[in-house]
C-alpha atoms as a PDB file:
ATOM      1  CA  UNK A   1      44.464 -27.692  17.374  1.00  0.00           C
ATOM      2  CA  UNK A   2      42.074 -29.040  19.884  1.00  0.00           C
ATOM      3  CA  UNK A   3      38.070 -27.609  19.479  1.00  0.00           C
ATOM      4  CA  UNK A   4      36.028 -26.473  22.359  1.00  0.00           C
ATOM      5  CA  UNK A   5      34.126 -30.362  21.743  1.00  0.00           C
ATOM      6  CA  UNK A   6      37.271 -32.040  22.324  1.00  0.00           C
ATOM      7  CA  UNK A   7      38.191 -32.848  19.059  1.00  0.00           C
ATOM      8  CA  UNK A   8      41.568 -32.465  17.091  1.00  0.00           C
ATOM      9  CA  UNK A   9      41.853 -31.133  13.924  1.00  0.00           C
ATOM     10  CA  UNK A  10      44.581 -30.143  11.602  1.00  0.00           C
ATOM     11  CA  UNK A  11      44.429 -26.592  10.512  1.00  0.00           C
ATOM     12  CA  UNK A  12      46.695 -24.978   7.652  1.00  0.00           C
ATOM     13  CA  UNK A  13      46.309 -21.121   6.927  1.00  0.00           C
ATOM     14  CA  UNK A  14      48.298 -18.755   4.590  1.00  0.00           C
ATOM     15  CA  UNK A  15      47.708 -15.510   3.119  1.00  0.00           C
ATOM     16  CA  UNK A  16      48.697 -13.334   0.289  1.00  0.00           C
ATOM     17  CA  UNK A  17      52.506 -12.685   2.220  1.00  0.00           C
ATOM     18  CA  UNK A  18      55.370 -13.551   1.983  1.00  0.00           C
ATOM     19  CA  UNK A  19      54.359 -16.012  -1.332  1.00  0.00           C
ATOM     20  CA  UNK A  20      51.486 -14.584  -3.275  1.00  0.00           C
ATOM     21  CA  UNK A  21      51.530 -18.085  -5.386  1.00  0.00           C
ATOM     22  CA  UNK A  22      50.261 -20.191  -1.913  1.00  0.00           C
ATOM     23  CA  UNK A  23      46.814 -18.931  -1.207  1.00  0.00           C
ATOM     24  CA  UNK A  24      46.009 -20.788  -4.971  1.00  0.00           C
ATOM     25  CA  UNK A  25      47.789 -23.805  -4.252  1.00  0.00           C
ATOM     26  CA  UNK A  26      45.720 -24.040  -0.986  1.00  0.00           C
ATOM     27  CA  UNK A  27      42.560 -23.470  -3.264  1.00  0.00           C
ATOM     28  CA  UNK A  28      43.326 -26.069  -5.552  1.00  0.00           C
ATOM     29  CA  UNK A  29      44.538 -28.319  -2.409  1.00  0.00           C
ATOM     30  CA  UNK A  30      40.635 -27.779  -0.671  1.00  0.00           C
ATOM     31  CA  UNK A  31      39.291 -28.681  -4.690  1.00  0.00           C
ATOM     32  CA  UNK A  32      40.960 -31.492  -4.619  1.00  0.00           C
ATOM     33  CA  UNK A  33      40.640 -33.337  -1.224  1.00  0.00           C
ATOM     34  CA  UNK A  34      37.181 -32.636  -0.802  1.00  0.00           C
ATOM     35  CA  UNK A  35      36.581 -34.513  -4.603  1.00  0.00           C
ATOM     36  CA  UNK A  36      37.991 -37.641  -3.478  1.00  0.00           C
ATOM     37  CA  UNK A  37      36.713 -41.331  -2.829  1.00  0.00           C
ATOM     38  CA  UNK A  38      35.952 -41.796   0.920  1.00  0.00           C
ATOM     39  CA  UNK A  39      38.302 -44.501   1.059  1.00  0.00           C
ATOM     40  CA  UNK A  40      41.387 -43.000  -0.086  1.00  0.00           C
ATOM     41  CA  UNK A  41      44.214 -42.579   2.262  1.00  0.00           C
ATOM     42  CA  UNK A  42      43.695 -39.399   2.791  1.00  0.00           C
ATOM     43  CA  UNK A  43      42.597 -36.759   5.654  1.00  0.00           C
ATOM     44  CA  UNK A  44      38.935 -35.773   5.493  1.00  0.00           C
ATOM     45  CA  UNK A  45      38.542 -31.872   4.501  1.00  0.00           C
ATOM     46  CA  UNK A  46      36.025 -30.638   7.563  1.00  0.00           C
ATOM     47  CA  UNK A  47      35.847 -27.151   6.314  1.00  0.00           C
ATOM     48  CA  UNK A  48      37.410 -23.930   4.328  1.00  0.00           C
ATOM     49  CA  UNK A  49      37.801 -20.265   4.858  1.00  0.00           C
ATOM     50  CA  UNK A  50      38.423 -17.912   1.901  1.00  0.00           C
ATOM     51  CA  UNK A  51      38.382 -14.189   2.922  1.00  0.00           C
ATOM     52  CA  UNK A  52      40.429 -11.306   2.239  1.00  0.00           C
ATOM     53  CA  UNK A  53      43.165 -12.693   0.643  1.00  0.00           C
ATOM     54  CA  UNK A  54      43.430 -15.485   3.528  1.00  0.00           C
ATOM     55  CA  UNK A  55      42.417 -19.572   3.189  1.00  0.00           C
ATOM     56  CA  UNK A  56      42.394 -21.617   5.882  1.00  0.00           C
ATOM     57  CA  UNK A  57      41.915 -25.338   5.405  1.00  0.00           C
ATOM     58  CA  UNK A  58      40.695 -27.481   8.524  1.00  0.00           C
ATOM     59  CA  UNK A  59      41.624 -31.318   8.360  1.00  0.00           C
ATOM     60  CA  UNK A  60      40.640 -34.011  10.414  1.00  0.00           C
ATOM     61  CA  UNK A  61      43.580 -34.836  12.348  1.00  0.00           C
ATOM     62  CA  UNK A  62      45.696 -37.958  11.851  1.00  0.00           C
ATOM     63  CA  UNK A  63      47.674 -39.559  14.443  1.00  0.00           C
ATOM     64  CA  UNK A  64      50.507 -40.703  12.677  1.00  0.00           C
ATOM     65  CA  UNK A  65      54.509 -39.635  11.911  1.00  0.00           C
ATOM     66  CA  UNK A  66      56.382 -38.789   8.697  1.00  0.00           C
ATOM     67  CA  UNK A  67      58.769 -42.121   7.328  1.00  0.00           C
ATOM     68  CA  UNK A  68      62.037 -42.045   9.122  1.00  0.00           C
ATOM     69  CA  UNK A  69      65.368 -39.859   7.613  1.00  0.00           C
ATOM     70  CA  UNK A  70      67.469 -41.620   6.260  1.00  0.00           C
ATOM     71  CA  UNK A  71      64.359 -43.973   4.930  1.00  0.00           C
ATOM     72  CA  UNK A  72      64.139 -46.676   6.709  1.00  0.00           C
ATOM     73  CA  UNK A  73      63.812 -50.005   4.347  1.00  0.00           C
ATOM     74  CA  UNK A  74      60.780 -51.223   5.932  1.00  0.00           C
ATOM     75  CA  UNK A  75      58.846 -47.798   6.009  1.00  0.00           C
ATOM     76  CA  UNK A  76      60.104 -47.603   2.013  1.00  0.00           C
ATOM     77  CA  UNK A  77      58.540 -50.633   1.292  1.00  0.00           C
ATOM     78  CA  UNK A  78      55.079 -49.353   3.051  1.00  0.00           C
ATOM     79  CA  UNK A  79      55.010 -46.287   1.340  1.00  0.00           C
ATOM     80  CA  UNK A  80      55.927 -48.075  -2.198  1.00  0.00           C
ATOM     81  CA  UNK A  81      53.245 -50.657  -1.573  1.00  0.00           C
ATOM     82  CA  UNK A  82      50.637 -47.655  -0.618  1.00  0.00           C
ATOM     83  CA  UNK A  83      51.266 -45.407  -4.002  1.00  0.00           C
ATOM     84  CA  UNK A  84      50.549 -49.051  -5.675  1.00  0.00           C
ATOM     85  CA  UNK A  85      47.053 -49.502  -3.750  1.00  0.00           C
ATOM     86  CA  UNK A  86      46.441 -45.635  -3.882  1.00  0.00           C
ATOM     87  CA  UNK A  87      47.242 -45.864  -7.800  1.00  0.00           C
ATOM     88  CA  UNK A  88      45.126 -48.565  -8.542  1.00  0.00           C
ATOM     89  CA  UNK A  89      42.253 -46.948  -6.486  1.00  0.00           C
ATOM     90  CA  UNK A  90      42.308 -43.316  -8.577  1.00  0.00           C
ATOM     91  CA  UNK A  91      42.819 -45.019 -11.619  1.00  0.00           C
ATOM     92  CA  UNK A  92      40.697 -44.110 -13.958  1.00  0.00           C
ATOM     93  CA  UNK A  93      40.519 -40.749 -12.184  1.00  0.00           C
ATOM     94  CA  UNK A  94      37.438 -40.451 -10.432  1.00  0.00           C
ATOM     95  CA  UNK A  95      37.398 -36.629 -10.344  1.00  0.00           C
ATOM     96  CA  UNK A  96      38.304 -33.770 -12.771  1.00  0.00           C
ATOM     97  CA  UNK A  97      41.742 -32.830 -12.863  1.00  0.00           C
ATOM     98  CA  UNK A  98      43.926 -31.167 -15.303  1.00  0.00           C
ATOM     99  CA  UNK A  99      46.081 -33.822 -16.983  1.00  0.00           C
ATOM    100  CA  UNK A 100      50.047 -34.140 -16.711  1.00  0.00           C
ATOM    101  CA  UNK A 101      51.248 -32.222 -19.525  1.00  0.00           C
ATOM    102  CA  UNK A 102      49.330 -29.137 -18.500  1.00  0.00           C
ATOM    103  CA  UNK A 103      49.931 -29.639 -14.662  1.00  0.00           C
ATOM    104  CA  UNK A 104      53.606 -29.819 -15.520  1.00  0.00           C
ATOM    105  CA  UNK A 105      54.087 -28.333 -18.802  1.00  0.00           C
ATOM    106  CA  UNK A 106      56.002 -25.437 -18.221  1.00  0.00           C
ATOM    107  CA  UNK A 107      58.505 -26.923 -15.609  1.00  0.00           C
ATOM    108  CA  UNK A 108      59.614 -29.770 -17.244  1.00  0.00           C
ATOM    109  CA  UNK A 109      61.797 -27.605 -20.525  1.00  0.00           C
ATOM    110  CA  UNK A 110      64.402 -27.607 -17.832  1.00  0.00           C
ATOM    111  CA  UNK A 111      67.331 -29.080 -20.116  1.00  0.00           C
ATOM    112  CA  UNK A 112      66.036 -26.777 -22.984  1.00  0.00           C
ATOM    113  CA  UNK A 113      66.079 -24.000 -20.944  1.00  0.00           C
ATOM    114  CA  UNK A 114      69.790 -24.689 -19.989  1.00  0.00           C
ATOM    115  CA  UNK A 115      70.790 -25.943 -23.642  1.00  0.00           C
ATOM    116  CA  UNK A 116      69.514 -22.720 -24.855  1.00  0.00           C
ATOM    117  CA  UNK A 117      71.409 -20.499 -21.983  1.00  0.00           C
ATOM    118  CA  UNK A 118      74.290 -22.280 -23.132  1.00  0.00           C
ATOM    119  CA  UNK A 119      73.849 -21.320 -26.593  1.00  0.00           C
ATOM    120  CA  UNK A 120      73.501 -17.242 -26.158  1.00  0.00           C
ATOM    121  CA  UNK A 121      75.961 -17.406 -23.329  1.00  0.00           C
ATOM    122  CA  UNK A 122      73.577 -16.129 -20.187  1.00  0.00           C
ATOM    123  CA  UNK A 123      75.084 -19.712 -18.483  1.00  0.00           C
ATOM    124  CA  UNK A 124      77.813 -21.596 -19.276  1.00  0.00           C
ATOM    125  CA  UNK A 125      76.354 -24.116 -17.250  1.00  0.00           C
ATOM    126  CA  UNK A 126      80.090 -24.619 -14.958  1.00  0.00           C
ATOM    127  CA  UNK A 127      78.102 -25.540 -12.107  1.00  0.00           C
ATOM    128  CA  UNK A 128      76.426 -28.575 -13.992  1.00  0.00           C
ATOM    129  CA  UNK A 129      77.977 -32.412 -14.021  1.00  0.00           C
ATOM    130  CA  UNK A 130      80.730 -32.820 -16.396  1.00  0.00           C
ATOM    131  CA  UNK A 131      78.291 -36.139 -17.567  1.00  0.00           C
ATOM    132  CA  UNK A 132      75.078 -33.730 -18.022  1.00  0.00           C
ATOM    133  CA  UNK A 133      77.188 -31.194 -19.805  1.00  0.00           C
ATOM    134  CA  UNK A 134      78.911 -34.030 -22.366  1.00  0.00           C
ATOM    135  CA  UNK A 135      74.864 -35.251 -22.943  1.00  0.00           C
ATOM    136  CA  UNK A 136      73.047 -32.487 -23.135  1.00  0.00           C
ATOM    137  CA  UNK A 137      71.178 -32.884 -26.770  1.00  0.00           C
ATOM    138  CA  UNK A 138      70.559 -36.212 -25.605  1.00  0.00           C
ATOM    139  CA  UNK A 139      68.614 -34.532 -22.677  1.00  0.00           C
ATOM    140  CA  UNK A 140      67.422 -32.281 -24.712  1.00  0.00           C
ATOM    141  CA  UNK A 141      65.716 -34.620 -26.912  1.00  0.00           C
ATOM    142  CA  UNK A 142      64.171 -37.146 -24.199  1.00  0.00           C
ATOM    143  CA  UNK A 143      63.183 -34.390 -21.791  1.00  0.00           C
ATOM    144  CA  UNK A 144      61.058 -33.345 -25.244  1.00  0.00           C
ATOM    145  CA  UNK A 145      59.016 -36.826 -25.374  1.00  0.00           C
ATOM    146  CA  UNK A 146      57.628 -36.892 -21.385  1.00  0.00           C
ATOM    147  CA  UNK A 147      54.093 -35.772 -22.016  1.00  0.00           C
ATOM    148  CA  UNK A 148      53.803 -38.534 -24.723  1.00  0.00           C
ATOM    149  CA  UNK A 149      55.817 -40.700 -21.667  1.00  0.00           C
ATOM    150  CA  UNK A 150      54.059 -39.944 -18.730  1.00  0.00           C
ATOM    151  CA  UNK A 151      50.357 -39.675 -20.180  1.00  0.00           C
ATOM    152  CA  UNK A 152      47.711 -42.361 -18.714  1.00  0.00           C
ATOM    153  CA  UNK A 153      44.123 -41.962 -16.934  1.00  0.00           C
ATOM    154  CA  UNK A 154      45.225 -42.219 -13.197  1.00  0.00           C
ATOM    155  CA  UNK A 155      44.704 -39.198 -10.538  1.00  0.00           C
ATOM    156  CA  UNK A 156      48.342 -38.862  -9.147  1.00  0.00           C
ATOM    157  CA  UNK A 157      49.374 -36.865  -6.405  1.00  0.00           C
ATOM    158  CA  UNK A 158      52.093 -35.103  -8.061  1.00  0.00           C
ATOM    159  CA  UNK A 159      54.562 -33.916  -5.276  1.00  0.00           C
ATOM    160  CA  UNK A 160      54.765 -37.376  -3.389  1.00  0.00           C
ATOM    161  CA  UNK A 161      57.212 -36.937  -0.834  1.00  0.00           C
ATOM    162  CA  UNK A 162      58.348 -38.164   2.672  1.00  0.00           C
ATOM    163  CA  UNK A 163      57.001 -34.753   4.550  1.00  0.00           C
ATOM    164  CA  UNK A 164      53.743 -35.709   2.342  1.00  0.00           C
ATOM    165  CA  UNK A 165      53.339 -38.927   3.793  1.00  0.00           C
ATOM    166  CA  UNK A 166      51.999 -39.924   7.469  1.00  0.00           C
ATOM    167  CA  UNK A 167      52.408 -43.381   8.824  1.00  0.00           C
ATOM    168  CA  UNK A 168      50.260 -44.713  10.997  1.00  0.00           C
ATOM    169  CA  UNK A 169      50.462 -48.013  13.088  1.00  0.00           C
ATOM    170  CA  UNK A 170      47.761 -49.668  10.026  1.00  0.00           C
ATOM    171  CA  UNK A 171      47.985 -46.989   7.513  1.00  0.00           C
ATOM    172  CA  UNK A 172      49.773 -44.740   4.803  1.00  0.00           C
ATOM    173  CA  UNK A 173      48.372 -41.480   4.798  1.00  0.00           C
ATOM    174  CA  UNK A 174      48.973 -38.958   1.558  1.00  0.00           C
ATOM    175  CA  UNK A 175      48.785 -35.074   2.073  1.00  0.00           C
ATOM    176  CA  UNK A 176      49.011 -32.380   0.714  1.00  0.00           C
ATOM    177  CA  UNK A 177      47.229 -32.406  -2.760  1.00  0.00           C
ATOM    178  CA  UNK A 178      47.287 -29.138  -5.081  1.00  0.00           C
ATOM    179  CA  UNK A 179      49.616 -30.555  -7.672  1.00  0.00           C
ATOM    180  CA  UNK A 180      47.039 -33.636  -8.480  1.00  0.00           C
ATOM    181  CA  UNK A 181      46.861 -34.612 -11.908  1.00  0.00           C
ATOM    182  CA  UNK A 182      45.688 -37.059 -14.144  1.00  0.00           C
ATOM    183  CA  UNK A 183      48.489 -39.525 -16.012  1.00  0.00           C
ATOM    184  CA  UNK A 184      50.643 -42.744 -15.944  1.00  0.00           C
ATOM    185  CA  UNK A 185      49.912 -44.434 -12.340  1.00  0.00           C
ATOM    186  CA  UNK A 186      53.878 -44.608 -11.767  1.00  0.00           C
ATOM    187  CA  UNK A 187      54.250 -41.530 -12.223  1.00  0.00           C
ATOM    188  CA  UNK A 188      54.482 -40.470  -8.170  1.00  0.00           C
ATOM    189  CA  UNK A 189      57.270 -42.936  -7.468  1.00  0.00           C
ATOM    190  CA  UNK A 190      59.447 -42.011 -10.472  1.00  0.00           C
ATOM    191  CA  UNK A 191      59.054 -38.152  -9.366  1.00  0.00           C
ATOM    192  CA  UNK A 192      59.623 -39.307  -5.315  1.00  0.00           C
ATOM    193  CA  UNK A 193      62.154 -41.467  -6.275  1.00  0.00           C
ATOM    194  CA  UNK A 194      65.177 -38.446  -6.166  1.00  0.00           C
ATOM    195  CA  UNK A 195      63.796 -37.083  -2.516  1.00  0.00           C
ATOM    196  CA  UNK A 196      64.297 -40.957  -1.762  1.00  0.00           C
ATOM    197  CA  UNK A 197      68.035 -41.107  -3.121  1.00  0.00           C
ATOM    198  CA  UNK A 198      68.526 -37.930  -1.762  1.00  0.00           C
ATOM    199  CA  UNK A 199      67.361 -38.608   1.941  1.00  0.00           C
ATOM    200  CA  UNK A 200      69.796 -41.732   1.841  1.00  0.00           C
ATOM    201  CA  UNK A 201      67.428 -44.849   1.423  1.00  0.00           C
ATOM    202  CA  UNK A 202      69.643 -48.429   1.347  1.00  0.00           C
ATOM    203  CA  UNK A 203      70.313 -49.032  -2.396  1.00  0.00           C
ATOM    204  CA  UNK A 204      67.253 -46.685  -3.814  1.00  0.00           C
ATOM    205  CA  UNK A 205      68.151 -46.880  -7.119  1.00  0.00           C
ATOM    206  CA  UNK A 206      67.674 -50.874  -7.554  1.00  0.00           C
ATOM    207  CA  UNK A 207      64.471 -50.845  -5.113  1.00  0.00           C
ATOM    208  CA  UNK A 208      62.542 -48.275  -7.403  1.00  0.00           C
ATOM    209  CA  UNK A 209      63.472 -49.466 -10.710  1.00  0.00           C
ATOM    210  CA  UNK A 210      62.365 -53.206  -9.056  1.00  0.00           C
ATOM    211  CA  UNK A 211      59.110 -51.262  -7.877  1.00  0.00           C
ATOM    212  CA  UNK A 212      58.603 -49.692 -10.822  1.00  0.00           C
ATOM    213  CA  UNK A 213      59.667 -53.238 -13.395  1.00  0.00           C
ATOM    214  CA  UNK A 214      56.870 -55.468 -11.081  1.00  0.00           C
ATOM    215  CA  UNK A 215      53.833 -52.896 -11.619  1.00  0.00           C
ATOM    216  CA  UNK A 216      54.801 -52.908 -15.800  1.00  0.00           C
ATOM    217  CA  UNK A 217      56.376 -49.432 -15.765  1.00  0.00           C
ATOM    218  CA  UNK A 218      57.724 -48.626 -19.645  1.00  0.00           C
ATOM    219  CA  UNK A 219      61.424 -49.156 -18.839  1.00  0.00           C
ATOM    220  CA  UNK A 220      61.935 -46.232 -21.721  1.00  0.00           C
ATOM    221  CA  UNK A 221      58.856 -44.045 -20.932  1.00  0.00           C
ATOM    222  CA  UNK A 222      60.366 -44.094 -16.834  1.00  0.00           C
ATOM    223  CA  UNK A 223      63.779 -42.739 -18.133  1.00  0.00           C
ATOM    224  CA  UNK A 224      62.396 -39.946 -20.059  1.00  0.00           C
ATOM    225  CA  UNK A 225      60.022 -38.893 -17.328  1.00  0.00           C
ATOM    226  CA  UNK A 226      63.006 -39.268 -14.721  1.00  0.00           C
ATOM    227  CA  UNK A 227      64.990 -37.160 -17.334  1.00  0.00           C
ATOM    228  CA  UNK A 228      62.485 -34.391 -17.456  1.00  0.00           C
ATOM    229  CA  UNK A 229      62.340 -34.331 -13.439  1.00  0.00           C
ATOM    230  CA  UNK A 230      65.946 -34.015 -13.128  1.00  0.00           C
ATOM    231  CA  UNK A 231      66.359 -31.096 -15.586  1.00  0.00           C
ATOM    232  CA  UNK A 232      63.514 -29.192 -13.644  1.00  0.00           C
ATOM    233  CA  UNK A 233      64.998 -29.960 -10.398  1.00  0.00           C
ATOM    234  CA  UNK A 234      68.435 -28.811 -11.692  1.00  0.00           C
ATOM    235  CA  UNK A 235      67.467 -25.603 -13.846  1.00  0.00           C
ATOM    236  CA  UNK A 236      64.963 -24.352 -11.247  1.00  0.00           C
ATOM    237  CA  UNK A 237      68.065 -24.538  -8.333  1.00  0.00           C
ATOM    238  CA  UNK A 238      70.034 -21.783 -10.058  1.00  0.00           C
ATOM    239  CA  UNK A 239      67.261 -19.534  -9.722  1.00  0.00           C
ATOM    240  CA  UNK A 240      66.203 -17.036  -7.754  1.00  0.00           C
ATOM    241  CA  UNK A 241      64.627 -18.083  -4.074  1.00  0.00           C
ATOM    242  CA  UNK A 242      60.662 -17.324  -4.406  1.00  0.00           C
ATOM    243  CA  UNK A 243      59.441 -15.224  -1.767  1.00  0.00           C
ATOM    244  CA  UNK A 244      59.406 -16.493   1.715  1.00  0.00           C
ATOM    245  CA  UNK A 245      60.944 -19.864   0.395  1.00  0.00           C
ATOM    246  CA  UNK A 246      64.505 -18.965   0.614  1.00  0.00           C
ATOM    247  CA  UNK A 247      65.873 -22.618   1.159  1.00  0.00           C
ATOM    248  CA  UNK A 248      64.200 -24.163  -1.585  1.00  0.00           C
ATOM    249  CA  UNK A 249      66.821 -23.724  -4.207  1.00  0.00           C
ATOM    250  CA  UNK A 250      69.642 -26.103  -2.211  1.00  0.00           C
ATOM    251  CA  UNK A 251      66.655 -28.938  -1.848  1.00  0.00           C
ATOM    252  CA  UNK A 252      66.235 -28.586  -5.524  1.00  0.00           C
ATOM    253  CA  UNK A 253      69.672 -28.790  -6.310  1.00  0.00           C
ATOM    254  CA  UNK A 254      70.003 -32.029  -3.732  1.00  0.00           C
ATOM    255  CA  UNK A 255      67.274 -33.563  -5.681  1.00  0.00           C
ATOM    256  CA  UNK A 256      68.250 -32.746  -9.013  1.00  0.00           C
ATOM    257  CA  UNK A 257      71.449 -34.365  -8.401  1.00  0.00           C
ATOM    258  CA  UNK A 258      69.919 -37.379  -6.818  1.00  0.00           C
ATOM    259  CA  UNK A 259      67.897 -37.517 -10.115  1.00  0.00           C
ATOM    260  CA  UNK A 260      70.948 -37.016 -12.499  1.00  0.00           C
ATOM    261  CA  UNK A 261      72.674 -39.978 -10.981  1.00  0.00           C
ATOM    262  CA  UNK A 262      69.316 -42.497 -11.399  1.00  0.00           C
ATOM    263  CA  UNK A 263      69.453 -41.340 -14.802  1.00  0.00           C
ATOM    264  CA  UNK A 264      73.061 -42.022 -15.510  1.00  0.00           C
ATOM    265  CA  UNK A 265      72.324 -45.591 -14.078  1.00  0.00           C
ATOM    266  CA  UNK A 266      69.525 -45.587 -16.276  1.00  0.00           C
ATOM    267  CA  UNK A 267      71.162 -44.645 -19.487  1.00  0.00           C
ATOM    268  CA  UNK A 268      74.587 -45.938 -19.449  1.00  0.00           C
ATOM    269  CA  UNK A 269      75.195 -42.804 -21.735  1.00  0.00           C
ATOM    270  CA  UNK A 270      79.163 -42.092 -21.362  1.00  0.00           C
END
C-alpha cells in the first residue's frame, strides 16, 4: 500500500470472521515485533488498530522475495546462516515471552493423542506409516521428554518457514511473529526443517543435521523435539479444517510426513 507521502507500507488486517482464533494471533504478533532489538531482521511495526473486533497491523515495507520452491541450495544456506545470527542475537531473550513448553504445550501430545485413540478404538490409525504404527510407545515416550529437550533462554520465532522469510539482495528478513517463544536457539531450524524436506530442498536431511551438529545441537535432545513436531503435524492433519483455513490439514499432513522420515533417519528404529 502506497501513503498519500509516498511511502510504502505493508498492511495486514483480519477480523473476528471466518477464524475467530486470528485477531489474537495478530495481537500477540503487534506485542511482539514492536518489543524487539532495532537490529533484528525484522520489519519495523509503524502502527496498530484494534477496534470492534478488527486489528490491523501496518509494517514498514520490505523490498525483498520469499526463498525459491523447490529451495534453492544457495538461498538454504542464507536462511540457515540468518536463524544462526538471528539466534545468537535474541539469545538470552531480550523481551518477555512465554517459554516453549507453554507456547507449545498442548500441541506437541500428538503421538499420545493417537496412542490413546488407538487404545479405545476412535482411530485405528490405518492412515499412519506402517514404521510409526510398529514404534509407537517409542514415540510415545520421546515425544514425552521435549519440554525438558527443547528448553534454553533464546527468543525463537516459532513458525520459521519459507513464506516467513523475505530475501533481500543483503538481507534475511523474518516475519510474522505471534508464536515467539523463549527456548533452545535451534529450535526454529529443527521445527522448519520438515517445510524444507517437504518443499524439495537437495539432500535436506544431511544439510540440517550438519547445520544443526556445527552450532552444538544435542544430537538426542534434536530427535525428541523433531519427534514431538512430527506427531503434531501428523495428529493435527486428521482433523477437522479450522474455519476459513480449509487447506491446512493436507500441508500438515505433507509436513508431518516430511518429519516422520527425518526421524526414521534419525533413529534407525526398525
Amino acid at each position: 500500500m502506497r501513503l498519500v507521502d509516498g511511502r510504502r507500507v505493508f498492511v495486514k488486517a483480519v477480523g473476528p470472521e471466518p477464524n475467530p482464533d486470528t485477531p489474537d494471533l495478530h495481537r500477540s504478533e503487534a506485542r511482539i515485533t514492536a518489543a524487539l532489538p532495532i537490529a533484528a531482521p525484522v520489519p519495523q511495526l509503524l502502527m496498530t488498530l484494534d477496534l470492534e473486533g478488527w486489528v490491523v497491523l501496518v509494517f514498514e515495507d520490505v523490498d525483498g522475495r520469499m526463498p525459491a520452491q523447490p529451495w534453492r541450495l544457495d538461498e538454504l544456506h542464507r536462511v540457515l546462516a540468518a536463524a544462526n545470527e538471528l539466534s545468537v542475537l535474541l539469545d538470552p531473550s531480550p523481551i518477555a515471552a512465554p517459554p516453549v513448553a507453554d507456547r507449545f504445550g498442548e500441541k506437541f501430545q500428538g503421538w499420545r493423542r493417537l496412542s490413546a485413540a488407538s487404545a479405545d478404538g476412535t482411530d485405528d490409525l490405518a492412515w499412519l506409516d506402517p514404521w510409526a504404527r510398529r514404534n509407537l510407545g517409542h514415540l510415545v515416550d520421546r515425544e514425552a521428554a521435549w519440554i525438558a529437550a527443547a528448553a534454553g533462554s533464546a527468543l525463537i520465532h516459532g513458525d520459521l518457514r519459507a513464506d516467513n522469510v523475505l530475501l533481500t539482495d543483503d538481507r534475511v528478513m523474518v516475519v510474522d511473529w505471534p508464536w515467539a517463544a523463549v527456548g533452545a536457539s535451534w529450535f526454529d531450524v529443527v521445527a522448519m526443517g520438515p517445510s524444507v524436506i517437504m518443499q524439495g530442498a537437495p539432500d535436506a536431511v544431511s544439510l540440517l543435521d550438519q547445520h544443526l551438529f556445527a552450532r552444538g545441537a544435542d544430537p538426542e535432545d534434536v530427535t525428541t523435539v523433531l519427534i514431538a513436531a512430527a506427531g503434531y503435524f501428523l495428529r493435527q492433519s486428521v482433523q477437522a479444517p479450522p474455519p476459513g483455513l480449509p487447506t491446512v490439514r493436507d500441508f500438515q499432513r505433507a509436513q508431518g510426513q516430511a518429519a516422520l522420515h527425518w526421524v526414521r533417519e534419525r533413529t534407525h528404529w526398525r
